[in-house]
Protein backbone atom coordinates (compact mmCIF):
# COMPACT_ATOMS: atom_id res chain seq x y z
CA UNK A 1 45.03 101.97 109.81
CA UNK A 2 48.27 100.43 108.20
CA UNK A 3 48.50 97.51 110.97
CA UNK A 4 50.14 93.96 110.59
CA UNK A 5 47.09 91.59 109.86
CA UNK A 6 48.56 88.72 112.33
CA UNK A 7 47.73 91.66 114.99
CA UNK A 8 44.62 92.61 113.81
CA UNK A 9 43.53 89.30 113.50
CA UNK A 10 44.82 87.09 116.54
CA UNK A 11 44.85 90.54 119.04
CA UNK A 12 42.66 90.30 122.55
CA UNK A 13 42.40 93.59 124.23
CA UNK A 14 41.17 94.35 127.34
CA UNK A 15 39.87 98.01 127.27
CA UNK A 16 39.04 97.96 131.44
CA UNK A 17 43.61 96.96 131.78
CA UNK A 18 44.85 98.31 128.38
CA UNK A 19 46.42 95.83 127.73
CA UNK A 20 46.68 93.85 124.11
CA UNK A 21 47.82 90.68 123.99
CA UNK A 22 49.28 89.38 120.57
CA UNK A 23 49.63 85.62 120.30
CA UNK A 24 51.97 84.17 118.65
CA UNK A 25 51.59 80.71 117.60
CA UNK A 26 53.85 77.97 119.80
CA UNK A 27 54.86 79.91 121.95
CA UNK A 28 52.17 79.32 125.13
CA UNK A 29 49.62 81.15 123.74
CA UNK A 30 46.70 78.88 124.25
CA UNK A 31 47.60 78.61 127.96
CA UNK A 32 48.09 82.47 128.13
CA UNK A 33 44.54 83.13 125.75
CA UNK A 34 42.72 80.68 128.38
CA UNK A 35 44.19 83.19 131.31
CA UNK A 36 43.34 86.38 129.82
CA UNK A 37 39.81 85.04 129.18
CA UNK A 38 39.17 83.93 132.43
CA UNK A 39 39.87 87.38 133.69
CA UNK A 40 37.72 89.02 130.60
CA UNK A 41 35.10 86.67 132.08
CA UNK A 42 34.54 84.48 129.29
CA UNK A 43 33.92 80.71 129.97
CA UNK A 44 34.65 77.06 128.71
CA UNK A 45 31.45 77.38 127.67
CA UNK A 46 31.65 80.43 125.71
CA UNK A 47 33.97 78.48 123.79
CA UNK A 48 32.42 75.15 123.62
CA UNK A 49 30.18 76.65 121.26
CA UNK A 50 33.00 77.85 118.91
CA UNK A 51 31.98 76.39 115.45
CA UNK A 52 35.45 77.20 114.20
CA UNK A 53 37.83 73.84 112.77
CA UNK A 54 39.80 73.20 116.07
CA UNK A 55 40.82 69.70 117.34
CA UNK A 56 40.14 70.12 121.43
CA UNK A 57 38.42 72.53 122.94
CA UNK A 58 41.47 74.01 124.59
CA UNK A 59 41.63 75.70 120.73
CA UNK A 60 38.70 77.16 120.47
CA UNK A 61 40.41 79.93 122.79
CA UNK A 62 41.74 81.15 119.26
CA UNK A 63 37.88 81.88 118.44
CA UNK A 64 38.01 85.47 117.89
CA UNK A 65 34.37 85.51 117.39
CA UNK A 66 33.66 83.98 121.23
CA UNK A 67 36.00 86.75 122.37
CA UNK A 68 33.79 89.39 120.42
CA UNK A 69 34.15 92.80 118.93
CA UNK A 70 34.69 94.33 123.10
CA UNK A 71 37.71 92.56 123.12
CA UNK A 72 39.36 92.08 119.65
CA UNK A 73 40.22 95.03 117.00
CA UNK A 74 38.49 93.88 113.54
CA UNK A 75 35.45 96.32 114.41
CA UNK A 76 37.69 99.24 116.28
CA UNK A 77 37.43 102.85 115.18
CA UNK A 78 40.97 104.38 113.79
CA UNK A 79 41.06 106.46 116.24
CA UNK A 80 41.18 103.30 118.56
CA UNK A 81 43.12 101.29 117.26
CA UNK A 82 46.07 104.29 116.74
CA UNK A 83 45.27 104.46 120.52
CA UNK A 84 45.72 100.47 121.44
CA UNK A 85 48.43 100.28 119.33
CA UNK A 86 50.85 102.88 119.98
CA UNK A 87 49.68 105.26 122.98
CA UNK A 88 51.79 105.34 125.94
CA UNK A 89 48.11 104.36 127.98
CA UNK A 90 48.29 100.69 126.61
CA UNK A 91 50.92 97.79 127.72
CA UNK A 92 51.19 95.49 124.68
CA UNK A 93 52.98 92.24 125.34
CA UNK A 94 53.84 89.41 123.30
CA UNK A 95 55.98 85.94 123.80
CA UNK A 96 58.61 84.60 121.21
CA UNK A 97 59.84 81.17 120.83
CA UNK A 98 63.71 80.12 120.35
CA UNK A 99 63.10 79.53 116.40
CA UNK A 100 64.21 76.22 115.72
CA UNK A 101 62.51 74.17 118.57
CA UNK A 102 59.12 76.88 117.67
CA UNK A 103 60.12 75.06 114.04
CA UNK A 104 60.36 71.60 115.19
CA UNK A 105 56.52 72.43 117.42
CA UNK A 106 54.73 73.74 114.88
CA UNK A 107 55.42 70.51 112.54
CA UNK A 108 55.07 68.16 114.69
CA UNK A 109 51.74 69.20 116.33
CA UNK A 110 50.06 70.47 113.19
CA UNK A 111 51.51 68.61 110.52
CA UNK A 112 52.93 65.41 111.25
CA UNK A 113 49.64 64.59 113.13
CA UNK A 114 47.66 65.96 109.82
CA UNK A 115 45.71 68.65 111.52
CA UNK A 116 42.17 68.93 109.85
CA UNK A 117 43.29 72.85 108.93
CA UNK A 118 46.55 72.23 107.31
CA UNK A 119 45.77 69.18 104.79
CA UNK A 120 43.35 70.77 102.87
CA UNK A 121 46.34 73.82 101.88
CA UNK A 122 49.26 71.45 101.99
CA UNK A 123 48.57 67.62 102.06
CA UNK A 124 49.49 67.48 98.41
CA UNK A 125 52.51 68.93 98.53
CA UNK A 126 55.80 66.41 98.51
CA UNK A 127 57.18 67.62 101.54
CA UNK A 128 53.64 66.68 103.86
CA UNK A 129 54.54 64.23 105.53
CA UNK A 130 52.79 60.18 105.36
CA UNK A 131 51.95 58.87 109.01
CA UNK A 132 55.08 57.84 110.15
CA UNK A 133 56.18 54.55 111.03
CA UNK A 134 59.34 55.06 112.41
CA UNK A 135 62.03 57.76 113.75
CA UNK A 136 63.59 57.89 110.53
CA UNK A 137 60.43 58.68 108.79
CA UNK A 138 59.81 61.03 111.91
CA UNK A 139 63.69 63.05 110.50
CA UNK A 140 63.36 62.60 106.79
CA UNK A 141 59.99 64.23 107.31
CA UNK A 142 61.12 67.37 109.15
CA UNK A 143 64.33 67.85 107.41
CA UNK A 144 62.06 67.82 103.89
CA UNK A 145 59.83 70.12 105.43
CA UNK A 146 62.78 72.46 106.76
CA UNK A 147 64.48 72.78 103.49
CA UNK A 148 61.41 73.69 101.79
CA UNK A 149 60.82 76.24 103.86
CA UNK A 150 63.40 79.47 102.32
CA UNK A 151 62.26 78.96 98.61
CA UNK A 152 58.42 79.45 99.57
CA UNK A 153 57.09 82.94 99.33
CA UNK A 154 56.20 84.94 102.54
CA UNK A 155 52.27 84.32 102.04
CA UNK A 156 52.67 80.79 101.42
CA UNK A 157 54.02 80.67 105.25
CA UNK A 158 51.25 79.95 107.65
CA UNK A 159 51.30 82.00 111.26
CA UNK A 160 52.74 78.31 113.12
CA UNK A 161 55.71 78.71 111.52
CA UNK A 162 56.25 81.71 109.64
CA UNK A 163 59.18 84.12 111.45
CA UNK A 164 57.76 85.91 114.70
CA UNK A 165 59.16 89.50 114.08
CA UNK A 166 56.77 89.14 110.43
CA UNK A 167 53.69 88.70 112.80
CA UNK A 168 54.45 90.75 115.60
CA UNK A 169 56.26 93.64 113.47
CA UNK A 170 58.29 94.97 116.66
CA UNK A 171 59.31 98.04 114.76
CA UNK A 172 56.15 99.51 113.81
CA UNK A 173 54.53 98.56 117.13
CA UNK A 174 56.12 99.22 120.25
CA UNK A 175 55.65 96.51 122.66
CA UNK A 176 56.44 96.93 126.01
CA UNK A 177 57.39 93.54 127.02
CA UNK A 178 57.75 90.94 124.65
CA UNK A 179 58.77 87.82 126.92
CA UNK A 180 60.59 84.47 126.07
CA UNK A 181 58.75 80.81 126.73
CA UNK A 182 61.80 80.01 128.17
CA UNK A 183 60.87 82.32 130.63
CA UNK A 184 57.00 82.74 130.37
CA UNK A 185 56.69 83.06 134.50
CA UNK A 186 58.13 86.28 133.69
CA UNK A 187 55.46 87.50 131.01
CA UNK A 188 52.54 85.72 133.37
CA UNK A 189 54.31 88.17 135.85
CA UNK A 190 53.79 91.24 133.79
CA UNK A 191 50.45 90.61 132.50
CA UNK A 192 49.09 89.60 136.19
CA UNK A 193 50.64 92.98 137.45
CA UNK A 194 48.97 95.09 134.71
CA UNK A 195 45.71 93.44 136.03
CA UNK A 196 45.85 93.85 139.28
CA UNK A 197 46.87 97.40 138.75
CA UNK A 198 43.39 97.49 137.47
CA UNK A 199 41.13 95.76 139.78
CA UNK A 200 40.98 92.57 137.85
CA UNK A 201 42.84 88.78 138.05
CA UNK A 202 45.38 86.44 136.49
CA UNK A 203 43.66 82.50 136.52
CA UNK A 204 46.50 80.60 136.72
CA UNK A 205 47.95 79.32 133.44
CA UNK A 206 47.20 75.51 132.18
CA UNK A 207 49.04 73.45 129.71
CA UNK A 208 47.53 73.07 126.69
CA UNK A 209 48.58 72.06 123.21
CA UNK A 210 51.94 70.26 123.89
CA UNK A 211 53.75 68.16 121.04
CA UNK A 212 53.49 64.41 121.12
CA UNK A 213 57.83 64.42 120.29
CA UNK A 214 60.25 65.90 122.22
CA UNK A 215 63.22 68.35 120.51
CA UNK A 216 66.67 67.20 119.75
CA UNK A 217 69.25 69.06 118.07
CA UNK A 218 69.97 66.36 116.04
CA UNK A 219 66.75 66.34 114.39
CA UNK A 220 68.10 68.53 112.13
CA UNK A 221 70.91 67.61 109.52
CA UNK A 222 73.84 69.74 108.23
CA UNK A 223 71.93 70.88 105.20
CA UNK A 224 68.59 71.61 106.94
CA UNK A 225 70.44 73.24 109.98
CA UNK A 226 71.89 75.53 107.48
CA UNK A 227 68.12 76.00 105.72
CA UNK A 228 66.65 76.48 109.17
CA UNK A 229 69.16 79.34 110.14
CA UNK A 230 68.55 81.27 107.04
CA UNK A 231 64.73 81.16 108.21
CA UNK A 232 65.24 82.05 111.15
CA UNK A 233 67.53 84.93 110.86
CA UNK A 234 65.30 87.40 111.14
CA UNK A 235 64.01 86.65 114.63
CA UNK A 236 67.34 85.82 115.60
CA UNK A 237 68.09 89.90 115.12
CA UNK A 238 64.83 90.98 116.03
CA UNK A 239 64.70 89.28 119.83
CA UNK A 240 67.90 88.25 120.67
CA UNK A 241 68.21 84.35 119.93
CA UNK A 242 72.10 83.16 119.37
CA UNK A 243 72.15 80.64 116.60
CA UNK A 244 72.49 77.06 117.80
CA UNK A 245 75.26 74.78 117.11
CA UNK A 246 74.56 71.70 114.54
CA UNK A 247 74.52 68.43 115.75
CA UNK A 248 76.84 66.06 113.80
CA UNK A 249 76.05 62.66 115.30
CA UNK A 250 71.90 63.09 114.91
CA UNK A 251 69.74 62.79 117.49
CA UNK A 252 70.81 60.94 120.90
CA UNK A 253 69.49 57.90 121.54
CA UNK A 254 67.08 58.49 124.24
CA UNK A 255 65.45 60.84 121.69
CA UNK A 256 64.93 58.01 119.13
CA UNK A 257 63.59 55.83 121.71
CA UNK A 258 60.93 58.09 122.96
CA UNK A 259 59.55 59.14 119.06
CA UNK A 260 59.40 55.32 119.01
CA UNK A 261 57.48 54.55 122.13
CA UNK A 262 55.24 57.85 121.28
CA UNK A 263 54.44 56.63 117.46
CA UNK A 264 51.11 54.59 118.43
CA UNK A 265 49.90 58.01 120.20
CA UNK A 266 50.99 59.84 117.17
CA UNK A 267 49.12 57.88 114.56
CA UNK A 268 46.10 57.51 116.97
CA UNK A 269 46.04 61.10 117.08
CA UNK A 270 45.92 61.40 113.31
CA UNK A 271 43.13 58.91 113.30
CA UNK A 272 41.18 60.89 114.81
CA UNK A 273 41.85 63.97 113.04
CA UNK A 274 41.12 62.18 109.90
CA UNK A 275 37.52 61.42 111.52
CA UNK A 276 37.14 64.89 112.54
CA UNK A 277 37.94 66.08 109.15
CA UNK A 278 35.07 63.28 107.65
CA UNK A 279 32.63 64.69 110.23
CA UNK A 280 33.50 68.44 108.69
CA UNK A 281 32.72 67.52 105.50
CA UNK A 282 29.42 65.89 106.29
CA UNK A 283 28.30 68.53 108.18
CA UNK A 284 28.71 71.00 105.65
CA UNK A 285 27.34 68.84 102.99
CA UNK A 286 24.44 68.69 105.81
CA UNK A 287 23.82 72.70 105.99
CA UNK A 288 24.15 73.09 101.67
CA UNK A 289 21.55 70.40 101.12
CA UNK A 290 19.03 71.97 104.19
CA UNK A 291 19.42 75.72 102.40
């Protein structure tokens, strides 16, 4: 079947609910996959054994292969997955992000911090940004990255930042509730309901994967406000979001003196992922020189 990969790839499905669940990156989607595996049954540690690149174990919850071909679609039949993804039977649901702050998440939490995944595909690239040292670096960073983004081709974009409506593909799939963050009691809401409907339960949600640095308009300059609106466009149309405003006096004060009191944490954080990234390495070097 002609799906979007994003789906098949990230989907978890529970056959006993029908539902399907489509994550989309920043948007609460750890905190919503650690739900919906707690009612599939699945446990920490299920996932504890995840051998998959992730920097916590609240990540491994992305491990398709913990979750298994009963409740993901790479090994469904056609005739399933026509069924899961457009019968009337099945409630799909989804939650989308307003698209600058999703921007502003995605950078800081995966690439400022120099996530183990992401250097390998983009650490040489000019925009990457150094460890910082300072809010400045913290803004000339993420503007550089924001203007970079509308000249890069559509593959180039990886799932953490590239525009929701490309990964969830609202118009060939039809969703029937596609919540906001800004409102995510409401999607909890729906997807506990569609349980319960069906003899099973909603854990409660956790927080997981928050960003180090909090949002400010003003992190964004004329030029890359105007960059980061012609990104964004698309899931501005496709879900509703009105287009923010640019800041003309930067960020507020209070904003540059909590990326300042956060840096230390920041550049700990990368620390380690630097370590995690050595231990990688050896380990793999490990299982080639064993076979």
């Amino acid at each position: 079947m002609n799906a979007p990969e994003h789906v098949l790839g990230t989907a978890v499905a529970l056959d006993e609910a029908r539902l399907l669940y489509v994550p989309v990156p920043k948007t609460g989607c750890t905190a919503v996959l650690w739900a919906l595996a707690g009612a599939a049954g699945l446990s920490e540690e299920d996932f504890a054994r995840s051998r998959k690149l992730e920097v916590t174990r609240a990540l491994t919850v992305h491990d398709l292969s913990v979750w298994g071909p009963k409740h993901t679609l790479a090994e469904r039949s056609e005739r399933e997955l026509e069924r899961i993804l457009h019968s009337s039977d099945w409630l799909r649901v989804s939650v989308v992000r307003e698209p600058l702050r999703r921007l502003w998440s995605a950078w800081a939490s995966k690439l400022l911090v120099r996530d183990p995944r992401f250097v390998p595909r983009f650490g040489g690239d000019e925009w990457f940004p150094a460890p910082p040292a300072s809010a400045d670096d913290v803004l000339r960073s993420f503007r550089q990255f924001v203007r970079a983004l509308a000249g890069r081709p559509p593959e180039w974009h990886d799932p953490h930042w590239a525009p929701q409506a490309g990964l969830l593909a609202p118009g060939e799939i039809p969703y029937g509730h596609v919540g906001r963050l800004e409102r995510l009691d409401e999607s909890v809401s729906v997807l506990a309901a569609r349980l319960r409907e069906h003899g099973l339960s909603l854990p409660p949600l956790r927080p997981a994967n928050a960003s180090l640095l909090p949002y400010d308009a003003g992190v964004l300059d004329a030029e890359a406000h105007e960059a980061a609106l012609r990104f964004t466009a698309q899931d501005r149309e496709a879900f509703g979001y009105a287009a923010p405003a640019p800041s003309a006096d930067g960020p507020r004060e209070q904003w540059r003196a909590a990326v300042e009191a956060s840096l230390p944490a920041v550049r700990a954080v990368i620390d380690r992922h630097e370590r995690i990234a050595d231990l990688r390495r050896l380990a793999r070097d490990a299982e080639r020189a064993f076979v």
